[in-house]
Protein backbone atom coordinates (compact mmCIF):
# COMPACT_ATOMS: atom_id res chain seq x y z
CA UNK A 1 226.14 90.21 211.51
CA UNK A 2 226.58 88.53 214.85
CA UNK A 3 227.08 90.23 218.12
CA UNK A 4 230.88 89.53 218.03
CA UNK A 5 231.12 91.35 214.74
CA UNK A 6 229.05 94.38 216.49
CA UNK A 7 232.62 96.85 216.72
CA UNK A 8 232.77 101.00 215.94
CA UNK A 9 234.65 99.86 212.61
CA UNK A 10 231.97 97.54 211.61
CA UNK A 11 228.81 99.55 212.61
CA UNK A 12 230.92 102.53 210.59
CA UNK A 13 231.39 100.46 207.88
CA UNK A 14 227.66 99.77 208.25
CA UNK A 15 226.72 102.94 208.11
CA UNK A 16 228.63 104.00 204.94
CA UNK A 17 227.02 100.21 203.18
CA UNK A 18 223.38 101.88 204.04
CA UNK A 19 222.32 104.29 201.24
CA UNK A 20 218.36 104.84 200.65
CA UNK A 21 218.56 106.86 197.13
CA UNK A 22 215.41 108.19 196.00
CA UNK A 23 217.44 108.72 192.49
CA UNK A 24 214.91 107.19 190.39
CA UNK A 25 211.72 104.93 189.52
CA UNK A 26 213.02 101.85 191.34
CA UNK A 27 214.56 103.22 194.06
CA UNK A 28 210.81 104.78 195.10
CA UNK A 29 209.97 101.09 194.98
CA UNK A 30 211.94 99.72 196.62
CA UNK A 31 211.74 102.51 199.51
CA UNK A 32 207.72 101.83 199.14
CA UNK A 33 208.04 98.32 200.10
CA UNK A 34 210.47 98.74 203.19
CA UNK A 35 214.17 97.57 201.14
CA UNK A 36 216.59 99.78 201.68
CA UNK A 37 219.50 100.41 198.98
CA UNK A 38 223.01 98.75 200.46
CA UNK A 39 226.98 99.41 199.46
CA UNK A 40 229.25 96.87 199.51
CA UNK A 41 231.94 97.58 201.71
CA UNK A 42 235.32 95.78 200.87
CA UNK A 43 237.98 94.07 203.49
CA UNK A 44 240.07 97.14 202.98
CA UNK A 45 237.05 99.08 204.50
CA UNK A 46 236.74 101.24 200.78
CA UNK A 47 232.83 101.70 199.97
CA UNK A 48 231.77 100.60 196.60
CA UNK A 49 230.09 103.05 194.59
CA UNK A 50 227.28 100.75 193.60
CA UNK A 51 223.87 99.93 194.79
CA UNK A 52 222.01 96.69 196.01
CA UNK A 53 218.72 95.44 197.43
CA UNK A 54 218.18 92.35 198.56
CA UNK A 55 213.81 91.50 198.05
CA UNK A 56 211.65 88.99 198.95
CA UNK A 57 209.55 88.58 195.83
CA UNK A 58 205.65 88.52 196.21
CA UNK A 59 204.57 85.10 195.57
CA UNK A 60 208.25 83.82 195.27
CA UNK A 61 209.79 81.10 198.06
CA UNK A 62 213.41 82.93 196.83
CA UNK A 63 215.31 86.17 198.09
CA UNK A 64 216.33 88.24 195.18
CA UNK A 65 219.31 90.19 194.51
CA UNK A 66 218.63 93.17 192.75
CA UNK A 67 222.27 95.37 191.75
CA UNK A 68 221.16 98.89 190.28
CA UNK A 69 222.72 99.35 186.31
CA UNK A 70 226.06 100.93 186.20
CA UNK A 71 226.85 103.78 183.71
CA UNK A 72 229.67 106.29 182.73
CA UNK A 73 233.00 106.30 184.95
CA UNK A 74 234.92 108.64 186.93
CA UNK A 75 236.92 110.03 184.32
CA UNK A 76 233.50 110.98 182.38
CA UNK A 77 233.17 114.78 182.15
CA UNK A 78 229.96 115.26 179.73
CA UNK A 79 227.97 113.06 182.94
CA UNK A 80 227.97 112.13 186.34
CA UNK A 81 228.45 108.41 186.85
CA UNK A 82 226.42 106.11 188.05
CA UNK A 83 227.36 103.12 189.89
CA UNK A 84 230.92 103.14 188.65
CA UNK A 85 232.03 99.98 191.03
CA UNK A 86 229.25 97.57 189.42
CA UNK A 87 231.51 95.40 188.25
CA UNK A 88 234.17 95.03 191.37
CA UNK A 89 230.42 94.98 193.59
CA UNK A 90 229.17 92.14 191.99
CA UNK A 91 232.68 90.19 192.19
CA UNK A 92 232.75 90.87 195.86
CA UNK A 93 228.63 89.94 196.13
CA UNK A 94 229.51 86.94 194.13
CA UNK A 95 232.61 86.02 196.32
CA UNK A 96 230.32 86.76 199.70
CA UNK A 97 227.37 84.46 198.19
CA UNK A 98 229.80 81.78 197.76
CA UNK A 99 231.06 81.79 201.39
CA UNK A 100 227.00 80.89 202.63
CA UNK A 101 227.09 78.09 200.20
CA UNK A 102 224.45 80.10 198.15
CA UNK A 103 222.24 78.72 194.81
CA UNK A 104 221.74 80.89 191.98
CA UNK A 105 218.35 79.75 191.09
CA UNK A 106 217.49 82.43 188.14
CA UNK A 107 219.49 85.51 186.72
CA UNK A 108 217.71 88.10 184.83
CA UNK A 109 218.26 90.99 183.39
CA UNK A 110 215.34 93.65 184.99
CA UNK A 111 215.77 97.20 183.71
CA UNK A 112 212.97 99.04 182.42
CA UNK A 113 213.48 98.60 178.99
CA UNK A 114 213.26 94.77 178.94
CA UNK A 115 210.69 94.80 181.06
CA UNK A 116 208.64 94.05 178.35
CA UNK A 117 210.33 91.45 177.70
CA UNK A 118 208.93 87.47 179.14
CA UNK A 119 211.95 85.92 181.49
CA UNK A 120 212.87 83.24 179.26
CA UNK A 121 214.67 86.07 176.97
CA UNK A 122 215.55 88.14 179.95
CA UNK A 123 217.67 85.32 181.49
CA UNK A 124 221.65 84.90 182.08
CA UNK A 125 221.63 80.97 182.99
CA UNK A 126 219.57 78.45 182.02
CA UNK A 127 220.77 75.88 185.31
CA UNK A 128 220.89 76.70 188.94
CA UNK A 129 224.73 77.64 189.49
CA UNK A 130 226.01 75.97 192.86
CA UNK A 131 228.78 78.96 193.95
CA UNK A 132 230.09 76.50 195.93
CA UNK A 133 231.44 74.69 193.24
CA UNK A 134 232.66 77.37 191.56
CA UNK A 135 236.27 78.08 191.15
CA UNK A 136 236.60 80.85 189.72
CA UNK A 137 234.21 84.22 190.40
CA UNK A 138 235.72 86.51 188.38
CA UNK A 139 234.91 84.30 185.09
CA UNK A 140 231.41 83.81 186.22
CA UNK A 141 231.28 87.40 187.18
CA UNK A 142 232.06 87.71 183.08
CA UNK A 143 230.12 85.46 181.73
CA UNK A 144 226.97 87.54 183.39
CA UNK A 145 227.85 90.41 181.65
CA UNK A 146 228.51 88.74 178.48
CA UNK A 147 224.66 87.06 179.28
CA UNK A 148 223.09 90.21 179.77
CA UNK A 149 224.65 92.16 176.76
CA UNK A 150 222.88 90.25 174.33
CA UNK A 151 219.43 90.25 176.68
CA UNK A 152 216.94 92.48 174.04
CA UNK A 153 219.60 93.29 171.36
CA UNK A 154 218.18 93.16 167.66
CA UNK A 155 218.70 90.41 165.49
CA UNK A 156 222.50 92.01 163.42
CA UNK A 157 223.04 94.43 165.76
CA UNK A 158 226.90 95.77 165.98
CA UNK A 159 228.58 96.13 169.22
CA UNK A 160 229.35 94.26 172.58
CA UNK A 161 226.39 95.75 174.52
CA UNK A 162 225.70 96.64 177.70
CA UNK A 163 227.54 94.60 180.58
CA UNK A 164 226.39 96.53 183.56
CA UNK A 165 222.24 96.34 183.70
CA UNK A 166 220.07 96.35 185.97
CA UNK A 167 220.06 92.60 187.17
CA UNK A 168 218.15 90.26 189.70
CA UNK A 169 219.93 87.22 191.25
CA UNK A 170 217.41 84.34 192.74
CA UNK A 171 218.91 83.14 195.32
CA UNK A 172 218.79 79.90 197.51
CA UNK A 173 221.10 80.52 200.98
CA UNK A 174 220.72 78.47 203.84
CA UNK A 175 219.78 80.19 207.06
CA UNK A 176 218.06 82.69 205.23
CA UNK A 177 214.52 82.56 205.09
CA UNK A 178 212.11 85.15 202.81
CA UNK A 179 211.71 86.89 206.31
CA UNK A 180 215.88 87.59 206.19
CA UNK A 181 215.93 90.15 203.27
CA UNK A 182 217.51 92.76 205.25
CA UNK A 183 219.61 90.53 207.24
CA UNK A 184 221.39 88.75 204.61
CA UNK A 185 221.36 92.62 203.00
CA UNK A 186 223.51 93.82 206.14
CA UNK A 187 225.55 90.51 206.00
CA UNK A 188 226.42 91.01 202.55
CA UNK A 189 227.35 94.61 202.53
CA UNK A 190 230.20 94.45 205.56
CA UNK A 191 232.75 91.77 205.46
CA UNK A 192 231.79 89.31 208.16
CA UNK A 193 233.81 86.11 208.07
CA UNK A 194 232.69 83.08 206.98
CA UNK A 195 235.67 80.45 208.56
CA UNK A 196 236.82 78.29 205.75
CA UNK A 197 236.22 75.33 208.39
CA UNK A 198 232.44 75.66 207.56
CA UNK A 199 231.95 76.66 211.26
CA UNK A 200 230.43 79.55 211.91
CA UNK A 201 227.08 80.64 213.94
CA UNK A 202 223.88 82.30 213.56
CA UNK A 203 222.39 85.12 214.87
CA UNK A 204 220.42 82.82 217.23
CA UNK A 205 223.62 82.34 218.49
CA UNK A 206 223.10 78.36 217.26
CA UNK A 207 226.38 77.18 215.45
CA UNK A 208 226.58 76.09 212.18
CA UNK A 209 228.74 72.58 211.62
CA UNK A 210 228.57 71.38 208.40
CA UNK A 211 230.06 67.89 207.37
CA UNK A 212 229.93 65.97 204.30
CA UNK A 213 226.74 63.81 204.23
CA UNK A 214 225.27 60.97 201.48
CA UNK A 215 222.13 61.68 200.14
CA UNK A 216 219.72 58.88 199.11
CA UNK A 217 216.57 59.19 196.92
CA UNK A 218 213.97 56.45 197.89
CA UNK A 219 211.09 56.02 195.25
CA UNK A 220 207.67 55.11 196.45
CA UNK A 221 207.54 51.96 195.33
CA UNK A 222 206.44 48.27 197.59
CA UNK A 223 209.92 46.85 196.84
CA UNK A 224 211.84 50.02 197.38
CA UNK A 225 210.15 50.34 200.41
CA UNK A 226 210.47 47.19 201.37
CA UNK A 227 214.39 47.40 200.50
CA UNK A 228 214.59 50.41 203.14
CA UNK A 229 212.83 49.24 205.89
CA UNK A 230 215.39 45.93 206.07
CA UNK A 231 217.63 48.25 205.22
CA UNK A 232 216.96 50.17 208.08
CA UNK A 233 216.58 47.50 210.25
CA UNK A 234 219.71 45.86 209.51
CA UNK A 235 221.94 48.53 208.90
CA UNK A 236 222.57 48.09 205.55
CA UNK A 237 222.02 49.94 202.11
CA UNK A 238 223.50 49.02 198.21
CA UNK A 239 224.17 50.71 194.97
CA UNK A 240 224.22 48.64 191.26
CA UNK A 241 228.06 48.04 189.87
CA UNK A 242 231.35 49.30 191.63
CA UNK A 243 231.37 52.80 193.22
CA UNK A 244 233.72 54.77 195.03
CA UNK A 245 232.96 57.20 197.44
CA UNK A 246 234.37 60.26 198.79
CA UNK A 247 234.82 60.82 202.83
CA UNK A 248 231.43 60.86 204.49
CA UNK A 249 229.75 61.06 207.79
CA UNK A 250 225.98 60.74 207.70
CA UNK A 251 223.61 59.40 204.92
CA UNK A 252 220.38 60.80 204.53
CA UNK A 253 217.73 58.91 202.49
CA UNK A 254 214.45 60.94 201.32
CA UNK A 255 211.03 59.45 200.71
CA UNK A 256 208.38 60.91 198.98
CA UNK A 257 208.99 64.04 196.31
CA UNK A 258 209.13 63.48 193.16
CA UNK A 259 212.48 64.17 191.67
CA UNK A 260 212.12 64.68 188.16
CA UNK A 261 211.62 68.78 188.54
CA UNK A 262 213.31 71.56 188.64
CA UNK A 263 215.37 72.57 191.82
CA UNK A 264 212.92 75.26 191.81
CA UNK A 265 210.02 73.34 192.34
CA UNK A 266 211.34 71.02 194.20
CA UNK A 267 212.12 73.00 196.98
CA UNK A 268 208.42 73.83 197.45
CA UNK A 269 208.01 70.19 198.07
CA UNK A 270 208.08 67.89 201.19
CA UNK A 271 209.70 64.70 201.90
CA UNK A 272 210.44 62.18 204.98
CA UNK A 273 214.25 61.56 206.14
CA UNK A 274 215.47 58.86 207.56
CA UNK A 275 218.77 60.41 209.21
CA UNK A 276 221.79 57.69 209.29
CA UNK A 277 225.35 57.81 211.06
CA UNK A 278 227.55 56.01 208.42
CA UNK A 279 228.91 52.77 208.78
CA UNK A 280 231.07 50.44 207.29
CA UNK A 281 232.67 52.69 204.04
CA UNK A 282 231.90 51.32 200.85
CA UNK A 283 232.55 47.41 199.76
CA UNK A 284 231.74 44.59 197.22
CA UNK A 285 228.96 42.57 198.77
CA UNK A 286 229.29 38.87 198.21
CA UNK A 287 225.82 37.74 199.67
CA UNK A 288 222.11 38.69 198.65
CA UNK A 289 220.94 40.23 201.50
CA UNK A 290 217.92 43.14 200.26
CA UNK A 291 214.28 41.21 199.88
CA UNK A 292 214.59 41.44 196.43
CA UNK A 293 218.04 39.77 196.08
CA UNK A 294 217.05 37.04 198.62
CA UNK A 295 214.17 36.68 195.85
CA UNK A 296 215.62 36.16 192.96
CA UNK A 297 218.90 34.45 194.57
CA UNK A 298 221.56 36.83 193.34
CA UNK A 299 223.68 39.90 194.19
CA UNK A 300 221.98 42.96 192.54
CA UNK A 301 223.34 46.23 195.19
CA UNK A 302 226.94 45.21 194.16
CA UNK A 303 228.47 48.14 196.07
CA UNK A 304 227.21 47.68 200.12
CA UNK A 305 227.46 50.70 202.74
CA UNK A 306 226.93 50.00 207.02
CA UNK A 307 224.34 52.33 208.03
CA UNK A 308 223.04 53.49 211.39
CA UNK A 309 219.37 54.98 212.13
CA UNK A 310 219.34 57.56 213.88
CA UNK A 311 215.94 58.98 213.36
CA UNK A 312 213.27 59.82 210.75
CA UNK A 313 211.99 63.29 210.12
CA UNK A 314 208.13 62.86 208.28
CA UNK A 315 206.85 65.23 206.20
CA UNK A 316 209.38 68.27 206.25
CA UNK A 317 210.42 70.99 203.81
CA UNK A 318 212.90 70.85 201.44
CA UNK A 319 213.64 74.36 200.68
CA UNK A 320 215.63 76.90 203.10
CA UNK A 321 213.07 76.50 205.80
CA UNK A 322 213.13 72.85 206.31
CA UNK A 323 216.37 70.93 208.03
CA UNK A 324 218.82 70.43 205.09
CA UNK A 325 221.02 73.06 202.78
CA UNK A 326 220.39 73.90 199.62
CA UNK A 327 223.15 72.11 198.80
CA UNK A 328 221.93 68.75 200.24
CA UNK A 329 218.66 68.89 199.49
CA UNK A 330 219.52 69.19 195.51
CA UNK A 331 221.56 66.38 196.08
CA UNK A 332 218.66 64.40 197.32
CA UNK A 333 217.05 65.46 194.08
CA UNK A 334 219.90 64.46 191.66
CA UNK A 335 220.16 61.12 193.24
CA UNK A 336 216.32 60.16 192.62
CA UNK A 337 217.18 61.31 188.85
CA UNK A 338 219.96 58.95 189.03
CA UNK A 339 218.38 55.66 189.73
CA UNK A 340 219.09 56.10 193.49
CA UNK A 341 222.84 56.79 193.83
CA UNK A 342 224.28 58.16 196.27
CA UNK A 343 224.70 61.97 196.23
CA UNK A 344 227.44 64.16 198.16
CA UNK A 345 226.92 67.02 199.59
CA UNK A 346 227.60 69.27 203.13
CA UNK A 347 224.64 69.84 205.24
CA UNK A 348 224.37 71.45 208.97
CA UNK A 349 224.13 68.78 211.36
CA UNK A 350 223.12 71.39 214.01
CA UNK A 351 220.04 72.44 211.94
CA UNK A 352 219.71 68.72 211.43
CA UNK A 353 219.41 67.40 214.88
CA UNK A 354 217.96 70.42 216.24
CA UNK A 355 214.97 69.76 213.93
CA UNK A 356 215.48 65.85 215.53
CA UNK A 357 215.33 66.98 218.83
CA UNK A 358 218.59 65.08 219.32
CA UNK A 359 222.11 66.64 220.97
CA UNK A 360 225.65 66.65 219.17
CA UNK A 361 228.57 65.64 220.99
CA UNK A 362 232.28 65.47 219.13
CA UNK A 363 233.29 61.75 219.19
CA UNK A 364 236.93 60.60 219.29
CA UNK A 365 237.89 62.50 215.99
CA UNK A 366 236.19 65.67 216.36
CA UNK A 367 233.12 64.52 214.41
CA UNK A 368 229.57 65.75 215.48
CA UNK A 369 227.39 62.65 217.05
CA UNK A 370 224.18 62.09 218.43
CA UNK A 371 224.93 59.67 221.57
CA UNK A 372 222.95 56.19 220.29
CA UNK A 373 221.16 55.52 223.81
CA UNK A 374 219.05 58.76 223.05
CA UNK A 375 217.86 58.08 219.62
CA UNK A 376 214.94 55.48 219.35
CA UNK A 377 214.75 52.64 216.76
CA UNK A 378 213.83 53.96 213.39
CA UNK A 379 210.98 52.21 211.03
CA UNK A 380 209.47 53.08 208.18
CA UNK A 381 206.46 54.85 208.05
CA UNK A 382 203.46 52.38 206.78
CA UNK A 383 202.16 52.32 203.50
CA UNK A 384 199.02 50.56 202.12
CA UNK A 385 200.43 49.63 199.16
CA UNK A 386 204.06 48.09 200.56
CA UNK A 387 204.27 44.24 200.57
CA UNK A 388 204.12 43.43 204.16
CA UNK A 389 205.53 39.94 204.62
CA UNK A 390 209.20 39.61 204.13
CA UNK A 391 211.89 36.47 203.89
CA UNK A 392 213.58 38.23 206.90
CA UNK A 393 215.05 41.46 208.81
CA UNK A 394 217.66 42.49 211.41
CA UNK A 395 221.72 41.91 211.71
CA UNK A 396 221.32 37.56 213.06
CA UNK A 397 217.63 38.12 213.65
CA UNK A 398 216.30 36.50 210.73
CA UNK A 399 212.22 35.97 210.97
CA UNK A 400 213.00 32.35 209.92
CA UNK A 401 214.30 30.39 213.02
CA UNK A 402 216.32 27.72 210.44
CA UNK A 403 217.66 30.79 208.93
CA UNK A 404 218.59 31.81 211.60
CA UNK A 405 220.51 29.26 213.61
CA UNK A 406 222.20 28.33 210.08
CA UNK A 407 223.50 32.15 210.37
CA UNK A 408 224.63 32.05 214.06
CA UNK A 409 226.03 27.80 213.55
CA UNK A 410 228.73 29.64 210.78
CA UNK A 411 229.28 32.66 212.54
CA UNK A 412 230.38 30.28 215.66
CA UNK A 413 232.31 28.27 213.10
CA UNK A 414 234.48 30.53 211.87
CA UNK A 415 235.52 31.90 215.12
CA UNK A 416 236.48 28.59 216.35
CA UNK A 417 238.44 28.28 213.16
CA UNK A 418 240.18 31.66 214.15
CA UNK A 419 241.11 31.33 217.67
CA UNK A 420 241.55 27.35 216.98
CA UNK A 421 244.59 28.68 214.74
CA UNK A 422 246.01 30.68 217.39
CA UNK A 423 246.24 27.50 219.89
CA UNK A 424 243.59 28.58 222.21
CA UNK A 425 241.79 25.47 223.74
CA UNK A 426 237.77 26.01 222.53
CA UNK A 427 234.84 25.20 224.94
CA UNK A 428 231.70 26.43 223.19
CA UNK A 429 228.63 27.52 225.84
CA UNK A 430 226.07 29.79 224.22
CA UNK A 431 224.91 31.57 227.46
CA UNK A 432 225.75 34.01 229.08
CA UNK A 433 228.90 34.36 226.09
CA UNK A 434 229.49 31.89 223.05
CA UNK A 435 233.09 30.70 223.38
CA UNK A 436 235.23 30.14 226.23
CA UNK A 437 239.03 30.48 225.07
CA UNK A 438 241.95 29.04 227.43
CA UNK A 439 245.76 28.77 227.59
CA UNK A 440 248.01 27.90 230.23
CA UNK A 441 247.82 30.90 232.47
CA UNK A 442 245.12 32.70 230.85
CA UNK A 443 241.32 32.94 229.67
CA UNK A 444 239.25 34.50 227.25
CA UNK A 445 235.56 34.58 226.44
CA UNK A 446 234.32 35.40 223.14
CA UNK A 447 230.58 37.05 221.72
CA UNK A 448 229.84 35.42 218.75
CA UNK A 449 227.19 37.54 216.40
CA UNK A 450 226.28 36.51 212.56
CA UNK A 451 224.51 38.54 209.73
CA UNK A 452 223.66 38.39 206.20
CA UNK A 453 224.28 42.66 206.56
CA UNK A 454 227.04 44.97 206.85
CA UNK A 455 229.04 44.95 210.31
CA UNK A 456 227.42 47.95 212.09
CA UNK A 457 225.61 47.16 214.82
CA UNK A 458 224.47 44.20 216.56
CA UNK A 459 221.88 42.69 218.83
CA UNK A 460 222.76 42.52 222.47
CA UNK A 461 220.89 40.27 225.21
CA UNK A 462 221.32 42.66 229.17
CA UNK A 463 223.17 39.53 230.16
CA UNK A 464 225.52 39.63 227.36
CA UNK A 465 226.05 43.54 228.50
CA UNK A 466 226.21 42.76 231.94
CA UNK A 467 228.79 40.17 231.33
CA UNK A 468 231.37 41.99 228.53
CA UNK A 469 231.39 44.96 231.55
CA UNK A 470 232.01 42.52 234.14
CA UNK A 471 234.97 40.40 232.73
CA UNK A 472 237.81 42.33 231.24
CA UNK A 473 239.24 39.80 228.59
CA UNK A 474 235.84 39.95 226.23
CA UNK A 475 235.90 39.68 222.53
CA UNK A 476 233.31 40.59 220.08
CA UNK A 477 233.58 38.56 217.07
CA UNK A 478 230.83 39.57 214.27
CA UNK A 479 231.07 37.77 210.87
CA UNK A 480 228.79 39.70 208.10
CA UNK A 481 228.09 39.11 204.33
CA UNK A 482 227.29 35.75 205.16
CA UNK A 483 225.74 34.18 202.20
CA UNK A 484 222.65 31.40 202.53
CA UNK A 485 221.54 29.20 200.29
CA UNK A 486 218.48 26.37 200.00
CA UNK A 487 215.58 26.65 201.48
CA UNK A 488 214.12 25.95 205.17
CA UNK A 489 214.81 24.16 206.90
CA UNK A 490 217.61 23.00 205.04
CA UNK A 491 220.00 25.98 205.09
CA UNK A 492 223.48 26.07 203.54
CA UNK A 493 226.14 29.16 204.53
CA UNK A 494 229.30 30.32 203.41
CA UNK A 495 231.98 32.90 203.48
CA UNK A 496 231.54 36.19 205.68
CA UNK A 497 233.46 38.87 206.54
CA UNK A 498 235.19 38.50 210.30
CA UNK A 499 234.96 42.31 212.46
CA UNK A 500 236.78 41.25 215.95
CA UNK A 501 236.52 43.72 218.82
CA UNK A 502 239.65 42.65 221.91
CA UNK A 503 238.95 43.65 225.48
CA UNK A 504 235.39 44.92 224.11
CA UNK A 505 233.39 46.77 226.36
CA UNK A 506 230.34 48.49 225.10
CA UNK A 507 229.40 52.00 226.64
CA UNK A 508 226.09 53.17 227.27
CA UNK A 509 226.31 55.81 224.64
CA UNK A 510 226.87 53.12 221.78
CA UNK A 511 223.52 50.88 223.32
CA UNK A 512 220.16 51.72 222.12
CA UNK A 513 217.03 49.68 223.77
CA UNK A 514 215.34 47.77 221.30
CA UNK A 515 212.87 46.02 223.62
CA UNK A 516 211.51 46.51 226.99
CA UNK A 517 209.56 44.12 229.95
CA UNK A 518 206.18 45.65 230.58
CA UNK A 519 205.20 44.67 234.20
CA UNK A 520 201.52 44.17 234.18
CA UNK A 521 199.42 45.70 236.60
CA UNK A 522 197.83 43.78 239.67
């Protein structure tokens, strides 16, 4: 509950959710180790007749929720009732739950009588359930009674069983930590909004932004490795075949966790991210461009995404307590089961950059960014075992000088082609801008940049800076995808994709230093 929730109708409402009972075995428990029973409290401000802990389990890196058994009703006259609103709680629990995003990791049924029982016969699921991506609570709500009915029944037996036991919920919610039992307790009890905008704050007072964000599964291999680090370096990434993808605004790739495990166990483990801003949206390449195409001389990442490093995050959890939701962080998982596609999911960029040290300003359409001039260049972390030589790396900064000029000589060519068309008179200089432009009455000077990559960012000289600022008629022209053929020195190019920027100049929030001149001492 957050201090603009703290009213005299909420701390009532509170105060009627907070119950201890010392009614029975469990309750003396649960007392014993400092949980305190809750009531759910509905919008309507009626208090649910049913009981609920929320635990952190001994030896456990999940919160559990434990909802007492319901019996009898309150119509019964041989017996009092107990818990008569089981089933409306655990709708409302459910629907509450789904608002944080939570996982249900585990459901089992936990009354005395099965506790005999191991938890592979106790249990209502056999997957982790994603509330998020369910749409419809009430039918899940069911289905968990139907689960636990049959949970110890004999083998014949006649009858629908019992649909309101004593259950425990494993739970995965991000922002909630094993030392937040009692606050996500008192969250879930009184009915604090959650805005359907998926922005919200903490009790830190730190707000919560979540946006939809690629996930990326990196295996440890020397030519995955080597893929990412040219990937990195050049702004690019690929997938195998023809994919579509949804709306996006960051891509996240992970490095080193093994996928292949349960979502339980894998958030025990640790990865490194390497944070990106997206780029270009998904197209058809038409050039090798990864090591490994350049190689063996063919297209193999068929469906090319624009990428921009932001920052790398080594060696950080991957369960509630480290930088990514539950949500995401499964993602990351599903992706390394599926050769390396890209995964969807939301994740807080606040929670993300915080952990990056790095501040979020909305850009022109509302989206959370990090401004580029305080982010450093990203590279990947050295391995012993990764190839380290390489055909080439960085948008028209190929380590082969042939390469190189053969890139920039077609990028240069098919501008002149393009303003040539529109009857401007050419005059090509190099330094301190490519192309001079003229017509009667009027001039224009061009930038010309070339890359194998995807158009997202380019290489800038501080003369070629200074100059776009100081003349107003500038034009970036950048022609990517360009595909090379042969071998050095004798180069052959063709095709490209042309990205042309009028009246470009380039703000200090969209540079990012690269290099520096280190004045030696005297």
């Amino acid at each position: 509950m957050s201090a603009d929730d703290d009213t005299p109708s909420t701390r009532m409402s509170l105060a009627h959710a907070l119950v201890p009972l010392l009614n029975n075995e469990h309750d003396c428990q649960r007392r014993m180790s400092g949980y305190v029973s809750m009531r759910v409290v509905t919008e309507e401000g009626r208090v649910l007749d049913a009981d609920f802990t929320v635990e952190a389990e001994p030896g456990s890196s999940l919160l559990s929720l434990v909802l007492e058994s319901g019996s009898g009703s309150r119509a019964s006259t041989d017996r009092v009732p107990r818990n008569p609103d089981y089933r409306p709680a655990l709708h409302l629990l459910l629907t509450r739950l789904q608002q944080r995003g939570a996982i249900l990791m585990e459901g089992l049924v936990d009354s005395r009588k099965t506790a005999s029982l191991p938890e592979a016969e106790r249990r209502l699921f056999h997957t982790p359930i994603h509330l998020a991506q369910v749409d419809d609570v009430e039918a899940l709500r069911k289905r968990l009674g139907t689960a636990q009915s049959r949970v110890g029944q004999t083998p014949g037996a006649v009858g629908a069983g019992n649909t309101t036991r004593r259950i425990r919920l494993r739970l995965l919610v991000h922002g909630y930590g094993l030392h937040d039992a009692s606050r996500l307790a008192a969250d879930l009890a009184v009915p604090t909004p959650v805005p359907s905008t998926l922005e919200s704050g903490e009790p830190d007072g730190r707000s919560i932004i979540e946006v939809p964000t690629m996930l990326v599964h990196v295996p440890q291999t020397s030519a995955a490795l080597l893929n990412l680090e040219v990937g990195l370096e050049t702004q690019t990434w690929g997938f195998p075949g023809h994919l579509t993808y949804p709306q996006y605004q960051y891509v996240v790739f992970g490095v080193g966790a093994s996928p292949r495990v349960p979502l339980k166990e894998w958030l025990d483990k640790r990865a490194t991210l390497y944070v990106c801003q997206a780029g270009t949206r998904p197209y058809i390449a038409t050039a090798p461009h990864m090591p490994d195409e350049v190689a063996e001389g063919t297209v193999k990442w068929l469906t090319r995404i624009g990428i921009e490093p932001l920052g790398v995050l080594e060696d950080v959890p991957l369960g509630s307590n480290g930088p990514l939701s539950p949500e995401a962080s499964d993602a990351l998982r599903r992706s390394g089961t599926h050769r390396g596609y890209g995964r969807m999911a939301t994740t807080d960029v606040s929670r993300l950059f915080e952990w990056m040290g790095l501040p979020l300003t909305p850009d022109s359409e509302g989206v959370p960014r990090p401004p580029l001039n305080q982010t450093a260049p990203v590279m990947v972390a050295p391995k012993a075992h990764r190839q380290t030589s390489r055909a080439g790396s960085g948008a028209g900064r190929q380590m082969d000088p042939a390469k190189r000029i053969a890139v920039e000589q077609h990028a240069v060519e098919l501008a002149r082609q393009h303003y040539g068309k529109q009857g401007w008179e050419i005059e090509e200089l190099g330094k301190p801008f490519d192309l001079r432009l003229t017509k009667p009455g009027s001039e224009r000077r061009v930038e010309v940049k070339g890359t194998t990559g995807s158009p997202t960012s380019v290489e800038l000289t501080a003369n070629e800076v200074r100059h776009a600022r100081e003349f107003p008629t500038m034009d970036l022209f950048v022609v990517s995808d360009i595909t090379v053929t042969g071998t050095s020195p004798q180069f052959a190019t063709s095709g490209g994709t042309i990205t042309l920027l009028t009246d470009w100049h380039p703000e200090d929030t969209d540079l990012r230093a690269t290099k520096f001149e280190y004045r030696l001492p005297s």
